[in-house]
C-alpha atoms as a PDB file:
ATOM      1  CA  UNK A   1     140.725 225.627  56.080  1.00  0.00           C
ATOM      2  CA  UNK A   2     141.176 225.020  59.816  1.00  0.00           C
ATOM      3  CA  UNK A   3     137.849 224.029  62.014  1.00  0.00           C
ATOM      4  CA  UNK A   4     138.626 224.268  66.046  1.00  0.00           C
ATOM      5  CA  UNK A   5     135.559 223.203  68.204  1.00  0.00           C
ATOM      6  CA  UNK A   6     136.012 224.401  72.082  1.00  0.00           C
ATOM      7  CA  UNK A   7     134.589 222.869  74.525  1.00  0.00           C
ATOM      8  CA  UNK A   8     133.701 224.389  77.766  1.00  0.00           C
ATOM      9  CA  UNK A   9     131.100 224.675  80.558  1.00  0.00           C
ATOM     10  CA  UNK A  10     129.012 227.644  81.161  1.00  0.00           C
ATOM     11  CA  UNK A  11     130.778 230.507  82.712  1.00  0.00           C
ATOM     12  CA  UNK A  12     134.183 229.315  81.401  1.00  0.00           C
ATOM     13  CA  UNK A  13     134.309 231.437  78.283  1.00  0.00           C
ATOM     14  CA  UNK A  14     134.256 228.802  75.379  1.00  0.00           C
ATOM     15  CA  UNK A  15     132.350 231.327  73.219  1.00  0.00           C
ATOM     16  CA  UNK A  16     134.035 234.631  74.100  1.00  0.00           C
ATOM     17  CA  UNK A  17     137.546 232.758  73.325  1.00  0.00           C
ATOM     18  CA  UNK A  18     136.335 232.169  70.186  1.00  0.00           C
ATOM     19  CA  UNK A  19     135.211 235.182  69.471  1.00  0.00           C
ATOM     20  CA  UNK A  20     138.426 236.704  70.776  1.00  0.00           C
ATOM     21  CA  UNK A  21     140.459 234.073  68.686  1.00  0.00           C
ATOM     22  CA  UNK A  22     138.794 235.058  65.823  1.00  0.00           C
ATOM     23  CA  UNK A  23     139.079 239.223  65.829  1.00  0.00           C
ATOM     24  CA  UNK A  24     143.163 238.214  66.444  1.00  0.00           C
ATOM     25  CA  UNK A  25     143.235 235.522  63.094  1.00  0.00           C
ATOM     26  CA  UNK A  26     141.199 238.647  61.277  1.00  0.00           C
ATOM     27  CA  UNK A  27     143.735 241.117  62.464  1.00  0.00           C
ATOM     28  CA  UNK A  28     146.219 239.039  60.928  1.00  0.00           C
ATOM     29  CA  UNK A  29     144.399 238.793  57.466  1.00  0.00           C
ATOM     30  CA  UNK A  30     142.983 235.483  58.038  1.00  0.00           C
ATOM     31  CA  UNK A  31     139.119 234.669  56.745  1.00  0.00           C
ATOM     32  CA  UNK A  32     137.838 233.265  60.002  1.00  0.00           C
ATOM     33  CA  UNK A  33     134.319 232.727  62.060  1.00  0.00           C
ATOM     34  CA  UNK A  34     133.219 231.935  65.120  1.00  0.00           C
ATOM     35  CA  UNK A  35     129.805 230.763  66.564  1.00  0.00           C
ATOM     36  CA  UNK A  36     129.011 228.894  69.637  1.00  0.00           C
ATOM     37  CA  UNK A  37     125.893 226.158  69.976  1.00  0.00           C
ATOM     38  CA  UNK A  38     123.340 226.950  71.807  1.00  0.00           C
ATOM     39  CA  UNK A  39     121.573 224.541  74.180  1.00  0.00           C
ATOM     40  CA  UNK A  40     121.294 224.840  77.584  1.00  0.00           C
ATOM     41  CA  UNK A  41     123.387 227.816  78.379  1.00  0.00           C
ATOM     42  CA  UNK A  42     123.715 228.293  82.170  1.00  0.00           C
ATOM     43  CA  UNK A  43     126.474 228.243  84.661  1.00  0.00           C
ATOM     44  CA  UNK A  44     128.409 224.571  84.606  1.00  0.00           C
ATOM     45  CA  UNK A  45     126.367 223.285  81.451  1.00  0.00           C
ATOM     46  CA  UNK A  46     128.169 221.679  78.673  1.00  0.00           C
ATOM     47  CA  UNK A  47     128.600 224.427  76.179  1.00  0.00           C
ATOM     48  CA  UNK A  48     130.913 224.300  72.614  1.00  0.00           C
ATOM     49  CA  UNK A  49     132.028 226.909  69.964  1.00  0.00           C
ATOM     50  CA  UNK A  50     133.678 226.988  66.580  1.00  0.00           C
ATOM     51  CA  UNK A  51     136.086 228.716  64.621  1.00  0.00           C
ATOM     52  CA  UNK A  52     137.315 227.986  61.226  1.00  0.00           C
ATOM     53  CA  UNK A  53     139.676 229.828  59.771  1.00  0.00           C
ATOM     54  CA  UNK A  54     141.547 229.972  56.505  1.00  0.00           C
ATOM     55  CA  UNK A  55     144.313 232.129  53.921  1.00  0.00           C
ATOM     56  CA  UNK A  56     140.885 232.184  51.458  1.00  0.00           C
ATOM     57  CA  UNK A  57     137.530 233.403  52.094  1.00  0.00           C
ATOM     58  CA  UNK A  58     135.108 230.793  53.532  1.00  0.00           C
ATOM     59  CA  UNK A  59     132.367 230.107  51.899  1.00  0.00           C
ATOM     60  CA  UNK A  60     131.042 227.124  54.244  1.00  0.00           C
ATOM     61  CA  UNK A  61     128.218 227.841  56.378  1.00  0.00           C
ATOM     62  CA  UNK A  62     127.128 224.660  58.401  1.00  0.00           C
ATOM     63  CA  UNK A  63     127.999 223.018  61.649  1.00  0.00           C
ATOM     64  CA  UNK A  64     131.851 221.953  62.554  1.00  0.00           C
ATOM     65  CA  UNK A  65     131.458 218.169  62.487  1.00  0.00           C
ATOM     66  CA  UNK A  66     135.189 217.324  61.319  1.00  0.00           C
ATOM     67  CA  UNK A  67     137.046 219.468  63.460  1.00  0.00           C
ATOM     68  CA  UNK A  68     141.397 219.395  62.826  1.00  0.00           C
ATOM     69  CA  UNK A  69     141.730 220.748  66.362  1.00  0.00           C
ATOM     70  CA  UNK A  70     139.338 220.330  69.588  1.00  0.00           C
ATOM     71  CA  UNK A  71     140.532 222.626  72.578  1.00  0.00           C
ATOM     72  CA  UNK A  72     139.114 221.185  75.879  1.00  0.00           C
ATOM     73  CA  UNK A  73     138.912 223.940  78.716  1.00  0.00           C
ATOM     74  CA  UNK A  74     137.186 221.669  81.488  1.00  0.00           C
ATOM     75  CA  UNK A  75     138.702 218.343  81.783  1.00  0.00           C
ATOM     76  CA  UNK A  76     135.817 216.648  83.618  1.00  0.00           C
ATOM     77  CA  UNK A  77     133.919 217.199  80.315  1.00  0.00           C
ATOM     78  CA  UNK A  78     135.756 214.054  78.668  1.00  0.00           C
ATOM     79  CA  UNK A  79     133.660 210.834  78.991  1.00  0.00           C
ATOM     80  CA  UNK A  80     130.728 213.147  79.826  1.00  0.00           C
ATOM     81  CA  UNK A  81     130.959 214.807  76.243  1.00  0.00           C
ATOM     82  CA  UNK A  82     132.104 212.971  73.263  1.00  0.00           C
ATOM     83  CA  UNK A  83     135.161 215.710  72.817  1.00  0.00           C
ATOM     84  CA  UNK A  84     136.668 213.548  70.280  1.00  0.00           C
ATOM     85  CA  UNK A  85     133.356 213.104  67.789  1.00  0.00           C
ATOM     86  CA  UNK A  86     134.915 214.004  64.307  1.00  0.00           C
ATOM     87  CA  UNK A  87     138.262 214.872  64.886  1.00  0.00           C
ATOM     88  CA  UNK A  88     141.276 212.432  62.712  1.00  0.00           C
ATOM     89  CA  UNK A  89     142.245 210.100  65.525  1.00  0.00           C
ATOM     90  CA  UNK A  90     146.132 210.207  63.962  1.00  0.00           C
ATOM     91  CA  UNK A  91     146.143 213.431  62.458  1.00  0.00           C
ATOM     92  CA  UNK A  92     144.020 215.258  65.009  1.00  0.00           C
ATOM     93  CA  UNK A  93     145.488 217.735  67.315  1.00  0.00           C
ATOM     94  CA  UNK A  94     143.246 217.973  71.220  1.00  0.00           C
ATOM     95  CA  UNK A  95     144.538 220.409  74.009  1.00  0.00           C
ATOM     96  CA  UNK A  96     143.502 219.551  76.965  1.00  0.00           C
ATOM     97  CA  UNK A  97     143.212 221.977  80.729  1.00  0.00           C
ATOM     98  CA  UNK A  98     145.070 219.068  82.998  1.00  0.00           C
ATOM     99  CA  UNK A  99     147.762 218.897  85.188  1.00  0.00           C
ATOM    100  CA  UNK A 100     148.468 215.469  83.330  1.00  0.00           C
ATOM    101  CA  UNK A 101     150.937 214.850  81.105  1.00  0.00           C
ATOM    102  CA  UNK A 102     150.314 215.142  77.621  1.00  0.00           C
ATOM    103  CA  UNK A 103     151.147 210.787  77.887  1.00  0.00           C
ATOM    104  CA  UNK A 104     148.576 210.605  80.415  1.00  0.00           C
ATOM    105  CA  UNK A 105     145.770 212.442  78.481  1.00  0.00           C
ATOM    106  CA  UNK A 106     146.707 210.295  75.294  1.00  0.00           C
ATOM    107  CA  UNK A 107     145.909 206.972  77.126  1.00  0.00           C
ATOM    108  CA  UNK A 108     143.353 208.438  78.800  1.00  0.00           C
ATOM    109  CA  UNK A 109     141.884 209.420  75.312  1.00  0.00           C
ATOM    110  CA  UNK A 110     143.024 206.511  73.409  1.00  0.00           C
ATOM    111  CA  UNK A 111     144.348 209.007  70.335  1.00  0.00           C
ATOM    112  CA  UNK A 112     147.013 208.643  68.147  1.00  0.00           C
ATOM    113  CA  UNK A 113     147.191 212.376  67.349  1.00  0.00           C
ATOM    114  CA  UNK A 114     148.969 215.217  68.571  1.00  0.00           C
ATOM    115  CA  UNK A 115     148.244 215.749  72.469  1.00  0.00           C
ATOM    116  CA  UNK A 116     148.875 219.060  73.957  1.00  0.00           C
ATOM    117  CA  UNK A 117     148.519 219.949  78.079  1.00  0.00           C
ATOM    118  CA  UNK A 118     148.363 222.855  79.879  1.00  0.00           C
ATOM    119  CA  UNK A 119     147.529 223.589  83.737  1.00  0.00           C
ATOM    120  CA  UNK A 120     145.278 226.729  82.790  1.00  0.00           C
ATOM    121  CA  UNK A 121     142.982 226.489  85.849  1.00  0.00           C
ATOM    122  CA  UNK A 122     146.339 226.956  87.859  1.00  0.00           C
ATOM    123  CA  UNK A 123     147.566 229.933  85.369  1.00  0.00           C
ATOM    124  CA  UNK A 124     144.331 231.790  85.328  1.00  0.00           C
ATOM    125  CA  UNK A 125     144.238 231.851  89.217  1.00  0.00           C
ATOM    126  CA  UNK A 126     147.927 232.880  89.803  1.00  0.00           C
ATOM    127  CA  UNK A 127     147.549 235.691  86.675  1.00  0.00           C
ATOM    128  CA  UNK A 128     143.747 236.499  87.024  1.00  0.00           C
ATOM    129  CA  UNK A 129     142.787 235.640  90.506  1.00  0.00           C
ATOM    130  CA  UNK A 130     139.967 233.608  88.926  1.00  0.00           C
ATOM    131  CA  UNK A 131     139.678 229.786  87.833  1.00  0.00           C
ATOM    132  CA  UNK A 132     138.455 230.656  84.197  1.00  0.00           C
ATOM    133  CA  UNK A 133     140.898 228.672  81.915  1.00  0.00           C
ATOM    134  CA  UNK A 134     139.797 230.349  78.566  1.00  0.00           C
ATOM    135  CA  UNK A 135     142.845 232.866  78.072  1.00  0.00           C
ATOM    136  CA  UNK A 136     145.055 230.682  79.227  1.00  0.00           C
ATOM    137  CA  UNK A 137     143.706 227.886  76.645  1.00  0.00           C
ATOM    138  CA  UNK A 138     143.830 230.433  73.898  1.00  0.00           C
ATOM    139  CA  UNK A 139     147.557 230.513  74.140  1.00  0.00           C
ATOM    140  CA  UNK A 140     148.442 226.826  74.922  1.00  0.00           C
ATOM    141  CA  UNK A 141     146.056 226.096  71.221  1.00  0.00           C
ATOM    142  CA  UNK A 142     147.716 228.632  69.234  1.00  0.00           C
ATOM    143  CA  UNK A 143     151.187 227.404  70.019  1.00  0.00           C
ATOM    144  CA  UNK A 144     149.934 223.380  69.761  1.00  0.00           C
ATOM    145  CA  UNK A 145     148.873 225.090  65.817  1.00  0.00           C
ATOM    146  CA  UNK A 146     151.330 227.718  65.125  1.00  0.00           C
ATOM    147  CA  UNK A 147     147.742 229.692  63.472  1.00  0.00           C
ATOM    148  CA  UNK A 148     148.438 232.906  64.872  1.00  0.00           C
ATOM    149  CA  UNK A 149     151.639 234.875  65.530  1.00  0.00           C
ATOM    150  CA  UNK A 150     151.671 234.849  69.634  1.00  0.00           C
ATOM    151  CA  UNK A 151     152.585 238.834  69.665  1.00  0.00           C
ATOM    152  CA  UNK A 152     150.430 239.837  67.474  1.00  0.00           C
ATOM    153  CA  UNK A 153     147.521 238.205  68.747  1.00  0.00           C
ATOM    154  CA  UNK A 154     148.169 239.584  72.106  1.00  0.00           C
ATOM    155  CA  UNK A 155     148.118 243.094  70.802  1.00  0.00           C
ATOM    156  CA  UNK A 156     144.622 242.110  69.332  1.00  0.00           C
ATOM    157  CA  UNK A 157     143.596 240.999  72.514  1.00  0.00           C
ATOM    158  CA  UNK A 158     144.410 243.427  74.739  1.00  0.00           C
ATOM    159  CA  UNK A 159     142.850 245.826  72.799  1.00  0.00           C
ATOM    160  CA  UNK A 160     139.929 243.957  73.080  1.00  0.00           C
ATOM    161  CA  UNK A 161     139.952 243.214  76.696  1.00  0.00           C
ATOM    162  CA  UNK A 162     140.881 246.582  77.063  1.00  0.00           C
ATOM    163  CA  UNK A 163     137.554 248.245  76.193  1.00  0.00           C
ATOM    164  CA  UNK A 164     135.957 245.464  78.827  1.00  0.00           C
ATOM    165  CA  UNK A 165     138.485 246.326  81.813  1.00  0.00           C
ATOM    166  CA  UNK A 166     139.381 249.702  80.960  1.00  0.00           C
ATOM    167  CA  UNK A 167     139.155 251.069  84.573  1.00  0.00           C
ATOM    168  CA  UNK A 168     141.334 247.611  85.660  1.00  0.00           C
ATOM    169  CA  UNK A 169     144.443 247.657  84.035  1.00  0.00           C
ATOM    170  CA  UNK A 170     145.882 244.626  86.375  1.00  0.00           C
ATOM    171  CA  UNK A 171     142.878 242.618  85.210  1.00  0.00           C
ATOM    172  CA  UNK A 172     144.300 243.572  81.410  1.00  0.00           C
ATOM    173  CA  UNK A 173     147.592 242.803  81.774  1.00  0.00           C
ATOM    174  CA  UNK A 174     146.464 239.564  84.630  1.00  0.00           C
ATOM    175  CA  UNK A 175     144.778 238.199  81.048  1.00  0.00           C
ATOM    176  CA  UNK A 176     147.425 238.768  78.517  1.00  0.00           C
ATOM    177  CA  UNK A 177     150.222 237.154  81.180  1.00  0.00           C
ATOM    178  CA  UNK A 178     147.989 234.448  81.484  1.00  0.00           C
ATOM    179  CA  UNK A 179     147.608 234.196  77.505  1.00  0.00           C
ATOM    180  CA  UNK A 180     151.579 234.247  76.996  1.00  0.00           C
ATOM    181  CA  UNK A 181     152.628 231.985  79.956  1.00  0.00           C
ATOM    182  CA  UNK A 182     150.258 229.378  78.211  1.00  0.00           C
ATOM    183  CA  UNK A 183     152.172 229.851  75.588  1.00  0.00           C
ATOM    184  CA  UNK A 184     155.312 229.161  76.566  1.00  0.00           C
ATOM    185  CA  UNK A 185     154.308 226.325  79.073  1.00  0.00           C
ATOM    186  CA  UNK A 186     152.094 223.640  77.371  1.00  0.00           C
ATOM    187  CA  UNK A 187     153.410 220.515  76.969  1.00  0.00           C
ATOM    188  CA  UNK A 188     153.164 218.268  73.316  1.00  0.00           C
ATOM    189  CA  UNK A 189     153.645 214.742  72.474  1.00  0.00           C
END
């Protein structure tokens, strides 16, 4: 079993990516779930949610404290949140929305684990129009992780945005570009 904590601010989408992330792993016959925690949930808080996911059902229902991979969508949450709390300081993998360099964000950090980077705030403006970073992070974590197949989880979530935006196709396909070109562009060391 696989346990992902986001981490996100109000209005950022922590919880619908999970949510999102976690209809795609079911789609592909995973055993997955997703909840967020609830605190102080308005626009710019500190918010996080959870998925874990797994080839076998899941019988675990507590808190993520030991997370394998933490996906950061707002940068300026690290030394404001404890992003790291739990997560294998060599074995760990983070993914971090930054225009630094996976090298950067590792001394920055101080981990030993796997480091992934990814410029979503810039992607989700050129694809989306809009500074919201969590498509863009769902496809720079599933290609640090290798979880999900990339085209299959695409089909899962345009068919799910799709129900959202069905009078805005160029919001649809704005998403899924966004989704893919993380994908292909996030940097790992």
């Amino acid at each position: 079993m696989i346990e992902i904590r986001w981490h996100g601010r109000g209005g950022q989408g922590a919880k619908t990516i999970a949510l999102l992330f976690a209809d795609a792993a079911l789609a592909q016959g995973k055993f997955i779930q997703a909840f967020p925690e609830y605190g102080p949930e308005r626009m710019g808080a500190p918010v996080a949610a959870f998925n874990r996911i797994s080839d076998r059902p899941i019988r675990l229902h507590s808190g993520v404290t030991n997370p394998q991979v933490v996906v950061v969508l707002d940068p300026t949450l690290i030394g404001v949140v404890d992003v790291l709390a739990g997560l294998d300081p060599r074995a760990g993998t983070v993914v971090v929305n930054t225009t630094k360099s996976p090298a950067e964000v590792r001394q920055e950090l101080k981990f030993e684990g796997k480091v992934c980077t990814i410029d979503a705030m810039g992607i989700a403006t050129d694809c989306i129009g809009k500074p919201i970073p969590n498509m863009p992070m769902l496809g720079a974590m599933v290609k640090a992780t290798g979880l999900l197949a990339i085209d299959q989880m695409i089909d899962e979530v345009k068919a799910k945005i799709a129900v959202k935006f069905k009078h805005k196709p160029e919001v649809i396909e704005g998403n899924l570009t966004a989704v893919r070109r993380s994908f292909e562009e996030v940097k790992t060391a």
